[in-house]
C-alpha atoms as a PDB file:
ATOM      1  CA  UNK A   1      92.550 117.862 105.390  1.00  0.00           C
ATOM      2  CA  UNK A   2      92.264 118.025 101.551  1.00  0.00           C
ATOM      3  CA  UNK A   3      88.926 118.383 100.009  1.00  0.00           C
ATOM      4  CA  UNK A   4      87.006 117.230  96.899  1.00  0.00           C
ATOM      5  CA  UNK A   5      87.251 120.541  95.984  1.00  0.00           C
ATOM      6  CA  UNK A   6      90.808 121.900  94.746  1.00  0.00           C
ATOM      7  CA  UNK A   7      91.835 118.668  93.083  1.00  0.00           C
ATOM      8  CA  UNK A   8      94.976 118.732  90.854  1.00  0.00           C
ATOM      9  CA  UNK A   9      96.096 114.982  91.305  1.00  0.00           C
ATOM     10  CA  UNK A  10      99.709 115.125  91.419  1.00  0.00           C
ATOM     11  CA  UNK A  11     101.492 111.651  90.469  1.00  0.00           C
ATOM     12  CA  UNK A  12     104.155 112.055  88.079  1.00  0.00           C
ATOM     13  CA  UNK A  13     104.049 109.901  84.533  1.00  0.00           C
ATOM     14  CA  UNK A  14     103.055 109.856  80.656  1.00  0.00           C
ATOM     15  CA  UNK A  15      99.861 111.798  79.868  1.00  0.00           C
ATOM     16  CA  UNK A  16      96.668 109.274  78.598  1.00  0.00           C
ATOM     17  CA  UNK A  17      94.722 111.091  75.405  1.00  0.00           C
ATOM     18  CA  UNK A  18      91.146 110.651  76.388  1.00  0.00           C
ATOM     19  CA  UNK A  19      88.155 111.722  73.438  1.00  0.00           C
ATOM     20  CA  UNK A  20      91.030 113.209  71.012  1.00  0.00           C
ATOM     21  CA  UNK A  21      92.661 115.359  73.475  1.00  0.00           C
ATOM     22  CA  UNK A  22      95.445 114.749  75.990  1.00  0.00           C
ATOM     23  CA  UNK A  23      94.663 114.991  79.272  1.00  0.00           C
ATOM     24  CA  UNK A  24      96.454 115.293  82.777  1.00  0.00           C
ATOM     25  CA  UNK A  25      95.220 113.576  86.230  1.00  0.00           C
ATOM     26  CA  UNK A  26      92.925 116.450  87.554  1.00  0.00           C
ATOM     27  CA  UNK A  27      89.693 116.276  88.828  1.00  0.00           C
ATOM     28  CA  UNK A  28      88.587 119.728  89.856  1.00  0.00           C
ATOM     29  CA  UNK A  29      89.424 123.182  89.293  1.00  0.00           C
ATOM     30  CA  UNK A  30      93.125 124.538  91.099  1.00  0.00           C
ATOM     31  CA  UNK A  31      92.851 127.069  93.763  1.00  0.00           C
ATOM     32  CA  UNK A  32      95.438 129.000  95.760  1.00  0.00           C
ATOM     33  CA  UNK A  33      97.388 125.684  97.474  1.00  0.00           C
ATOM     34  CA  UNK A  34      99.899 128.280  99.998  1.00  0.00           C
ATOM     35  CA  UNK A  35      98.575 129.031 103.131  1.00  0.00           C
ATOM     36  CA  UNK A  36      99.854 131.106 105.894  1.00  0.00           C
ATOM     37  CA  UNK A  37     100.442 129.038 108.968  1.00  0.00           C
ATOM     38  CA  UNK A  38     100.391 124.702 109.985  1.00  0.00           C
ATOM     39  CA  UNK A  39      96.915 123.613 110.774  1.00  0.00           C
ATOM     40  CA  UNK A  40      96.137 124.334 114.616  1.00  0.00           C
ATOM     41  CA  UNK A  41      95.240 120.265 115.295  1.00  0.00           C
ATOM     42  CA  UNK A  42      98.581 119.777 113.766  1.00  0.00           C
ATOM     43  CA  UNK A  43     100.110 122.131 116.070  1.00  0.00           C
ATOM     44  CA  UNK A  44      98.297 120.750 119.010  1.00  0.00           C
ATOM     45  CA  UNK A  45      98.260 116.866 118.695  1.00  0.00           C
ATOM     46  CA  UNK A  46     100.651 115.242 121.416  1.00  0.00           C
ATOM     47  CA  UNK A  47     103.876 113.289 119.953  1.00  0.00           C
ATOM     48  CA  UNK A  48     103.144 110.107 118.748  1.00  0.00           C
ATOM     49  CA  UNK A  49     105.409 106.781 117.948  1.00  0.00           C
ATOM     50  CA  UNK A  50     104.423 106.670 114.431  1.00  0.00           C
ATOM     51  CA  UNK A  51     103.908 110.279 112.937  1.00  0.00           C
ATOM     52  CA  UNK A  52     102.464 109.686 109.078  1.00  0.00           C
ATOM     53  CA  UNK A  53     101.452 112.588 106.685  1.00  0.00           C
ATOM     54  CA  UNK A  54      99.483 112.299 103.422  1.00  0.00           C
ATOM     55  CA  UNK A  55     100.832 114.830 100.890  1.00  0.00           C
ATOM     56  CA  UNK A  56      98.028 114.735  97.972  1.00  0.00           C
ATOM     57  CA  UNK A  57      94.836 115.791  97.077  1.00  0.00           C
ATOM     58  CA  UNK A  58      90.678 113.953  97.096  1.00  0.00           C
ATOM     59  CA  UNK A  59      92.793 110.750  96.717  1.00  0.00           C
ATOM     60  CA  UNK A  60      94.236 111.116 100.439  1.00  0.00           C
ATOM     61  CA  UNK A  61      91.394 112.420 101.759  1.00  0.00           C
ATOM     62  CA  UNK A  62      87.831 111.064 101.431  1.00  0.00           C
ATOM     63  CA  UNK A  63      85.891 108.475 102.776  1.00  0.00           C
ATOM     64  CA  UNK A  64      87.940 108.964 106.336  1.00  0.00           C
ATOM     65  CA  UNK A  65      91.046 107.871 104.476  1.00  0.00           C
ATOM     66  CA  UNK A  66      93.543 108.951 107.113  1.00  0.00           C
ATOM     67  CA  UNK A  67      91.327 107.889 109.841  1.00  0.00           C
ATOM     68  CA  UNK A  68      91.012 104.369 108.744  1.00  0.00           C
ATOM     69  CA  UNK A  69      94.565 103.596 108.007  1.00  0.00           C
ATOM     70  CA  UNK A  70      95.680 105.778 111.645  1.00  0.00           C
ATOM     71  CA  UNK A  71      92.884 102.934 112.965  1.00  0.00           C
ATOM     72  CA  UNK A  72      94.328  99.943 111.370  1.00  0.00           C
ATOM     73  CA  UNK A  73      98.089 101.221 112.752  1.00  0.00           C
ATOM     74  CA  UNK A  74      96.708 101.657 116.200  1.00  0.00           C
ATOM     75  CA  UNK A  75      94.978  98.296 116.183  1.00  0.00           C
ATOM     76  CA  UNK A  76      97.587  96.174 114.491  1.00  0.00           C
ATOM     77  CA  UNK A  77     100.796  97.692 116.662  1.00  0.00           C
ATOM     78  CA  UNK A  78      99.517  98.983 119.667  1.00  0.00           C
ATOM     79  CA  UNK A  79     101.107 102.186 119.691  1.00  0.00           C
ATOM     80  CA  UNK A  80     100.343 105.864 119.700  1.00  0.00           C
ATOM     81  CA  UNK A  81      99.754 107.164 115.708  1.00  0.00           C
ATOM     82  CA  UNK A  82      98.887 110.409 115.029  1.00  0.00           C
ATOM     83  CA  UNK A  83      97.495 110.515 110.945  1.00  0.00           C
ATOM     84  CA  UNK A  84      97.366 113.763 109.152  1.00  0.00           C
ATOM     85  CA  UNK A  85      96.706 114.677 105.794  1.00  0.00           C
ATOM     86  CA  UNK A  86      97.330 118.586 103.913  1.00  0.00           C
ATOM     87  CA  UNK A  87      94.881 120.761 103.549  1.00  0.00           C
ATOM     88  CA  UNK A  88      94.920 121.805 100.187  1.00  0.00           C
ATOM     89  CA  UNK A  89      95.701 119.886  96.873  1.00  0.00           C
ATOM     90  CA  UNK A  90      98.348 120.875  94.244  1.00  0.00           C
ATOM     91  CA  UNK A  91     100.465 118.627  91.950  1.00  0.00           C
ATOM     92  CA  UNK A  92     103.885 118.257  93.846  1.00  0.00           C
ATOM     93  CA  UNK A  93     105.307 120.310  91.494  1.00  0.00           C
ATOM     94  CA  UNK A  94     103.098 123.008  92.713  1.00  0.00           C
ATOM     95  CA  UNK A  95     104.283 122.985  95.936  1.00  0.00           C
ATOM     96  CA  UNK A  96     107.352 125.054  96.971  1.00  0.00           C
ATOM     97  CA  UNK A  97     110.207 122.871  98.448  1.00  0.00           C
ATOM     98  CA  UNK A  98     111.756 125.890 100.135  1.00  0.00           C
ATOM     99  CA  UNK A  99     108.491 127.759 101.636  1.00  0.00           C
ATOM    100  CA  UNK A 100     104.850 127.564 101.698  1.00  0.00           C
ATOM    101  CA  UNK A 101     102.480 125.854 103.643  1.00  0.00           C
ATOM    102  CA  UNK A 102     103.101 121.974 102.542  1.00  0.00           C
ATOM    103  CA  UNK A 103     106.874 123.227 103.352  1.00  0.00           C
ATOM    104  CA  UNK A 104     105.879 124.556 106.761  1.00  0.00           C
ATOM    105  CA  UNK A 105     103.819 121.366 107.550  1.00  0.00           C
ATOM    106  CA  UNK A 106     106.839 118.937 106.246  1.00  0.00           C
ATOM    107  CA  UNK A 107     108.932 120.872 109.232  1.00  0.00           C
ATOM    108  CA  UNK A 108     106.133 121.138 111.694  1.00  0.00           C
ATOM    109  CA  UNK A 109     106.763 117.418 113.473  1.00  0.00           C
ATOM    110  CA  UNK A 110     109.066 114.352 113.451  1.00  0.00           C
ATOM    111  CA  UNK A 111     107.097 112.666 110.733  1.00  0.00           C
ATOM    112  CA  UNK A 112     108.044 108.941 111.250  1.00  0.00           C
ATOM    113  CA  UNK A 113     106.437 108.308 107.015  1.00  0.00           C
ATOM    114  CA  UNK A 114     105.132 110.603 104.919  1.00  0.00           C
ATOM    115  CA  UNK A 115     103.212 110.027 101.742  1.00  0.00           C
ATOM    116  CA  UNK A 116     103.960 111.360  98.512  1.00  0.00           C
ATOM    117  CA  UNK A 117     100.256 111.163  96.192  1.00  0.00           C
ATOM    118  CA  UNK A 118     100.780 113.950  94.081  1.00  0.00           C
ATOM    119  CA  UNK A 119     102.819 113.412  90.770  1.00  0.00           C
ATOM    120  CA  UNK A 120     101.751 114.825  87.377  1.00  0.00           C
ATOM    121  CA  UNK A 121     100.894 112.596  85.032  1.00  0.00           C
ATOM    122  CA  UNK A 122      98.380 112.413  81.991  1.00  0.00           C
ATOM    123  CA  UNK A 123      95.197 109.661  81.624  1.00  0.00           C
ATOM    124  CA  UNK A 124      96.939 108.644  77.911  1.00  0.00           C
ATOM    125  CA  UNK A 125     100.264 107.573  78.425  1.00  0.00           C
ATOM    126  CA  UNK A 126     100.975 109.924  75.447  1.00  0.00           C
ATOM    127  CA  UNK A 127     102.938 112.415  77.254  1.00  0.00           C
ATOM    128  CA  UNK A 128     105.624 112.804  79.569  1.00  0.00           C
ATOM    129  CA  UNK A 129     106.119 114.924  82.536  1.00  0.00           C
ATOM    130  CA  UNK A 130     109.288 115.620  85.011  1.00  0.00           C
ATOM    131  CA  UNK A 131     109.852 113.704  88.210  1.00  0.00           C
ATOM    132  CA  UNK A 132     112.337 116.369  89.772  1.00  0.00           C
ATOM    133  CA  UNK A 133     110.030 117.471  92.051  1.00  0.00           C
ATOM    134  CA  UNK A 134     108.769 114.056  93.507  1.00  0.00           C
ATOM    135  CA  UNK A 135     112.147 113.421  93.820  1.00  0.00           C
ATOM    136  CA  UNK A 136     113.003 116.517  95.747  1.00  0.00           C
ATOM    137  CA  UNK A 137     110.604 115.778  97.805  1.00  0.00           C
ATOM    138  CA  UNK A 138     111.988 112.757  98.593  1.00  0.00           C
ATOM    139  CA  UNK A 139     115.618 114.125  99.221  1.00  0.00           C
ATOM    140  CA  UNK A 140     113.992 116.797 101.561  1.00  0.00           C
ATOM    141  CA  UNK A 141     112.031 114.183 103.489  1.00  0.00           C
ATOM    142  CA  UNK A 142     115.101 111.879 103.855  1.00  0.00           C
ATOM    143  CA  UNK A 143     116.767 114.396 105.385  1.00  0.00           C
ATOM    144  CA  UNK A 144     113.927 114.897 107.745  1.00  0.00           C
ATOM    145  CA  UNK A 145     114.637 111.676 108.966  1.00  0.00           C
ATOM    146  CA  UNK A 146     111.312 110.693 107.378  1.00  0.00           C
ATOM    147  CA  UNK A 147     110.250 107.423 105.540  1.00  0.00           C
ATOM    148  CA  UNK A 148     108.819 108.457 101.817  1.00  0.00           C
ATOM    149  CA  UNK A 149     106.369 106.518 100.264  1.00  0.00           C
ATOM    150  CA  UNK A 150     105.304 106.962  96.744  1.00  0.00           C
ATOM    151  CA  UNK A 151     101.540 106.757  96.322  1.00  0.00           C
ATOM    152  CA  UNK A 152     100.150 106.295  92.442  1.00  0.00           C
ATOM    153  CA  UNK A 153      96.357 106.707  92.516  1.00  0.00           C
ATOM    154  CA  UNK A 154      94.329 103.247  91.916  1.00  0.00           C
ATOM    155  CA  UNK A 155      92.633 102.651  88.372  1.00  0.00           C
ATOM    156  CA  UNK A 156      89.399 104.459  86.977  1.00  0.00           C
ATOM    157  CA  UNK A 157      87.060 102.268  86.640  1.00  0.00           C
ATOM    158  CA  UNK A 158      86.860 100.199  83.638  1.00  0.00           C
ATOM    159  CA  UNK A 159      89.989 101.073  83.357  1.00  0.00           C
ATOM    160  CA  UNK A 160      92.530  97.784  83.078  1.00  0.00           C
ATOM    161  CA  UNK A 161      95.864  99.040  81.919  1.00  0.00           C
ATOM    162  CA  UNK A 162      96.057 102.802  83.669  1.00  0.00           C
ATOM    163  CA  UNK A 163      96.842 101.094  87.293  1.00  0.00           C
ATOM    164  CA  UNK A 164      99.814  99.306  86.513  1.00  0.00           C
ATOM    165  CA  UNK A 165     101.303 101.830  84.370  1.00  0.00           C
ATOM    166  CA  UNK A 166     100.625 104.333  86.631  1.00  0.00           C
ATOM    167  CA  UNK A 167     102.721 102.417  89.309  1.00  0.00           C
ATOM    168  CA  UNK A 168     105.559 101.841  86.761  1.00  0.00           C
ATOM    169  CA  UNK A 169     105.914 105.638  86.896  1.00  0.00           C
ATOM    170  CA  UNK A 170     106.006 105.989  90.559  1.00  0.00           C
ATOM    171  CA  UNK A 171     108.874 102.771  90.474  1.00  0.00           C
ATOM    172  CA  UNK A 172     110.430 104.253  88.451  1.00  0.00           C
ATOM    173  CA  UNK A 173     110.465 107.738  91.173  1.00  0.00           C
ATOM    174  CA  UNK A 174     111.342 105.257  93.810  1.00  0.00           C
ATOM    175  CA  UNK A 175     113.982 103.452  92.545  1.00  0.00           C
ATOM    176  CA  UNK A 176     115.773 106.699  91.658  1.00  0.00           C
ATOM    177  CA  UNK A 177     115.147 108.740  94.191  1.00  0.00           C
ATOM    178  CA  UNK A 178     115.763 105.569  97.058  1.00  0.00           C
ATOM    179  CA  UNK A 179     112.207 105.737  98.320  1.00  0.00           C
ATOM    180  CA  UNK A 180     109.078 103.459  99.348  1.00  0.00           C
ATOM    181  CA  UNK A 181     106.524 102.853  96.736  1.00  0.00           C
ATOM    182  CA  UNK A 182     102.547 101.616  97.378  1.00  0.00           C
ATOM    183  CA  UNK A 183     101.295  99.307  94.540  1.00  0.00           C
ATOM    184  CA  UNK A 184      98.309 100.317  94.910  1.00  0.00           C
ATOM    185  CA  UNK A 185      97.532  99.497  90.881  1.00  0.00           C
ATOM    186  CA  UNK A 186      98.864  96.027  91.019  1.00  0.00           C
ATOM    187  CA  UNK A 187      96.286  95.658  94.285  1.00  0.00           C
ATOM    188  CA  UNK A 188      93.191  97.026  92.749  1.00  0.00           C
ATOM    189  CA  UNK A 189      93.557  95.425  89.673  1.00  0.00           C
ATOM    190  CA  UNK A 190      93.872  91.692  92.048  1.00  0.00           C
ATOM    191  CA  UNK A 191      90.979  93.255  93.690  1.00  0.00           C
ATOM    192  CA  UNK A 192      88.615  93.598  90.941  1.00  0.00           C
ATOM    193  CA  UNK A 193      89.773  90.569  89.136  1.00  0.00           C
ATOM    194  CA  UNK A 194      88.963  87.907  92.429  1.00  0.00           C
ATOM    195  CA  UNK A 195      85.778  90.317  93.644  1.00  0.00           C
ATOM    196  CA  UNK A 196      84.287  92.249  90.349  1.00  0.00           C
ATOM    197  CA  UNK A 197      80.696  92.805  92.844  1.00  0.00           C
ATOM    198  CA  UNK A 198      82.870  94.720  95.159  1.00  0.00           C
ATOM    199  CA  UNK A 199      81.221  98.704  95.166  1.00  0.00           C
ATOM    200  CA  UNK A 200      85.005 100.154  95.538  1.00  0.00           C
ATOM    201  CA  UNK A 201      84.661 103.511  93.518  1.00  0.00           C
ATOM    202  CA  UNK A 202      82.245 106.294  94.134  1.00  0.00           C
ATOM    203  CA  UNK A 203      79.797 106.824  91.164  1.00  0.00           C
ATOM    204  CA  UNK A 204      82.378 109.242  89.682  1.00  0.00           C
ATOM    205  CA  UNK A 205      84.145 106.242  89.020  1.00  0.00           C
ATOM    206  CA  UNK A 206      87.150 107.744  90.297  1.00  0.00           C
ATOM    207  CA  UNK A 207      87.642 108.075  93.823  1.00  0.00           C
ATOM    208  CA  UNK A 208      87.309 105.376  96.266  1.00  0.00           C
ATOM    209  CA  UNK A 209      84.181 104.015  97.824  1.00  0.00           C
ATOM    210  CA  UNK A 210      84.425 104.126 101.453  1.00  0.00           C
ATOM    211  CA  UNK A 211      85.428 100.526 100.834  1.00  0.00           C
ATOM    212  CA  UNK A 212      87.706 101.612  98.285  1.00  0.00           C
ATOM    213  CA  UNK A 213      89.806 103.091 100.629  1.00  0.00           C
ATOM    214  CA  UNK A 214      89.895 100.484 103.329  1.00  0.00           C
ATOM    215  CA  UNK A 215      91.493  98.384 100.239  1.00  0.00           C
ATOM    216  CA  UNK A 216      93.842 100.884  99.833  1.00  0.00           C
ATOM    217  CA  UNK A 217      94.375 101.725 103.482  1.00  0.00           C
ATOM    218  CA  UNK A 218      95.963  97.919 104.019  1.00  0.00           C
ATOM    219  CA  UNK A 219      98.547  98.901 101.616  1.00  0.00           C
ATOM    220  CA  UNK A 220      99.570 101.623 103.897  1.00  0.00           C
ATOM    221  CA  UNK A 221      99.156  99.346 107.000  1.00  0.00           C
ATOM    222  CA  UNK A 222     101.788  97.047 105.836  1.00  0.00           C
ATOM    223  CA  UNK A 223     104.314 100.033 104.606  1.00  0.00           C
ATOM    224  CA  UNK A 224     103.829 101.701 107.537  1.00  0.00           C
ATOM    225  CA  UNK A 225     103.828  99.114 110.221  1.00  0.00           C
ATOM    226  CA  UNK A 226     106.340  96.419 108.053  1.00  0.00           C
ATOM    227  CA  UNK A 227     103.702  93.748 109.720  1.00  0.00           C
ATOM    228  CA  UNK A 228     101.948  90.955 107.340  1.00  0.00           C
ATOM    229  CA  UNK A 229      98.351  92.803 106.783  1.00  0.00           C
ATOM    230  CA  UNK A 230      97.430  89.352 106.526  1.00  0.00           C
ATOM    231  CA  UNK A 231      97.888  88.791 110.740  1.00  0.00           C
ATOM    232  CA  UNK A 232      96.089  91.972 111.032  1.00  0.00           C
ATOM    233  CA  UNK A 233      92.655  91.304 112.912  1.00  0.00           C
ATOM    234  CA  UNK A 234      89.383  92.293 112.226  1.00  0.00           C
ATOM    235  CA  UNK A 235      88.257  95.162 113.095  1.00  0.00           C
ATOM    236  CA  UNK A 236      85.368  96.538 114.400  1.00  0.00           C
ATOM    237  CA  UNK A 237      83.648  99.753 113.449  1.00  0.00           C
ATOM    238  CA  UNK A 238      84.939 100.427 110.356  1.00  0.00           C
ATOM    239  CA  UNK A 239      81.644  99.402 108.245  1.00  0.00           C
ATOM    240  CA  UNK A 240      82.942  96.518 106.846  1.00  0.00           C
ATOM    241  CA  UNK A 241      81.858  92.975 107.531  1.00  0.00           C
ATOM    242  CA  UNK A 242      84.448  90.421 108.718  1.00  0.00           C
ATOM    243  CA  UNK A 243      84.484  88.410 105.566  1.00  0.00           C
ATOM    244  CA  UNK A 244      85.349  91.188 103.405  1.00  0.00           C
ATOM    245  CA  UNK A 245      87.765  92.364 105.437  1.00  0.00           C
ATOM    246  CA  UNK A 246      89.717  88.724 105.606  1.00  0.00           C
ATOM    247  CA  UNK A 247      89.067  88.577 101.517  1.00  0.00           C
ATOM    248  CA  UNK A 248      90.663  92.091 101.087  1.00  0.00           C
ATOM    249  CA  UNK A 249      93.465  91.843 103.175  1.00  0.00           C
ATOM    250  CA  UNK A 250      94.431  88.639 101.565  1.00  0.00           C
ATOM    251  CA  UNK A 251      94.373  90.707  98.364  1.00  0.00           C
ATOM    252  CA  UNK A 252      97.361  92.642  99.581  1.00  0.00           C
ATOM    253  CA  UNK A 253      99.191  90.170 101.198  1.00  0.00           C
ATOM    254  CA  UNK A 254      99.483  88.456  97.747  1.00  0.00           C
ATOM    255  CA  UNK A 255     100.403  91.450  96.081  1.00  0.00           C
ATOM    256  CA  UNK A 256     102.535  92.650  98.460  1.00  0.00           C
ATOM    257  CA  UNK A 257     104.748  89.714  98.210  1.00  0.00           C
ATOM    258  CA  UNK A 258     105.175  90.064  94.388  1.00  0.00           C
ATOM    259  CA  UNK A 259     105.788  93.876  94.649  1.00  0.00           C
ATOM    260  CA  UNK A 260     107.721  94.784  97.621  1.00  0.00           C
ATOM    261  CA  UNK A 261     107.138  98.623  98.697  1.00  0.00           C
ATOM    262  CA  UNK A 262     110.617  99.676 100.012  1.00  0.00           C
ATOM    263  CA  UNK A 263     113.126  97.439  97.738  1.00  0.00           C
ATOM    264  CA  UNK A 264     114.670 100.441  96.375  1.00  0.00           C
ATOM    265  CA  UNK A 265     114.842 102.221 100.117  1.00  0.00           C
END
């Protein structure tokens, strides 16, 4: 699982210059991202229908990210799903598309999806950086036999214009490099316009709330499952009322259907 700790976000796009200075989408300090073998409950989970990794960083991870969206796939399809997310963060650039341990975890199962949340790019839009390495990524996951889905980071808060053009970058990945692409900007932004009292960051305003990434976990659902979230019911145990959830799932349904995730696939 990644941690709040080693946080390099890695999405891949033009560099925003925040207080005079150009800066890139990190969070917290690097740390050593190779490690020796595949996690052990990777090793050990039993084969599942729908096999979905989370390639990122603090963005993929907290607030039970990957348990909530494996819950809304098991609820909505009734079939086995098996949810994992890497254990370490790095910008995909950072990680070695020959060897290594995101490598090693890549070849470890028969990953029905995986997600792709860790492109370089800077909080200005002043800068530039290169997409080869998303788009390897891509070409090696393809040839897995694996479904890749682009995943740009939702908007700081306060923040109106970064979500958007943040997705534009990752389009712009997926429509070269024939892959799946979340809008998760275009949904946040429809989010906070329709509900402004919703508590969806954490007081960092950065990451997600825990309700934050229930928003965000729809998004997935749909990708994933290629169901309307919409039909999806409600769902118990998740620690959000009913009404919320029927409000927030609408919110992706409607964005959805202006910004379809795999036209480019």
């Amino acid at each position: 699982m990644i941690l709040r700790v080693p946080v390099i976000l890695i999405m891949v796009m033009v560099t925003l210059s925040c207080g005079g200075g150009d800066s890139t989408n990190e969070t917290t300090p690097a740390k050593s991202h190779q490690l020796n073998s595949v996690p052990d409950h990777v090793i050990r989970a039993p084969s599942a229908v729908i096999e979905l990794l989370l390639i990122g960083n603090s963005h993929s991870a907290v607030n039970d990210f990957p348990i909530i969206i494996e819950k809304l796939i098991a609820t909505g399809t009734n079939k086995s799903v098996n949810v994992f997310n890497t254990s370490e963060s790095a910008y995909l650039a950072d990680r070695s598309r020959s060897s290594g341990n995101t490598y090693e975890l890549v070849h470890s199962r028969d990953w029905t999806h995986v997600v792709l949340q860790a492109q370089r790019y800077s909080t200005s839009g002043s800068r530039t950086y290169p997409t080869t390495a998303a788009q390897e990524w891509v070409a090696l996951l393809k040839k897995r036999n694996a479904i890749p889905i682009m995943y740009p980071e939702h908007p700081r808060l306060n923040n109106t214009e970064e979500g958007y053009r943040i997705f534009e970058l990752h389009s712009t990945i997926a429509r070269s490099a024939e892959a799946c692409v979340a809008p998760i900007g275009p949904v946040w932004d429809l989010a906070l316009q329709w509900y402004p009292e919703m508590a969806l960051y954490q007081d960092d305003g950065n990451h997600f709330s825990h309700l934050g990434a229930f928003l965000s976990a729809l998004v997935f659902y749909q990708i994933v499952t290629e169901q309307p979230v919409d039909e999806l019911p409600v769902i118990d145990g998740l620690s959000v009322d009913k009404s919320t959830q029927l409000q927030l799932k609408q919110v992706v349904a409607d964005s959805l259907a202006i910004y379809p995730p795999c036209e480019y696939l």
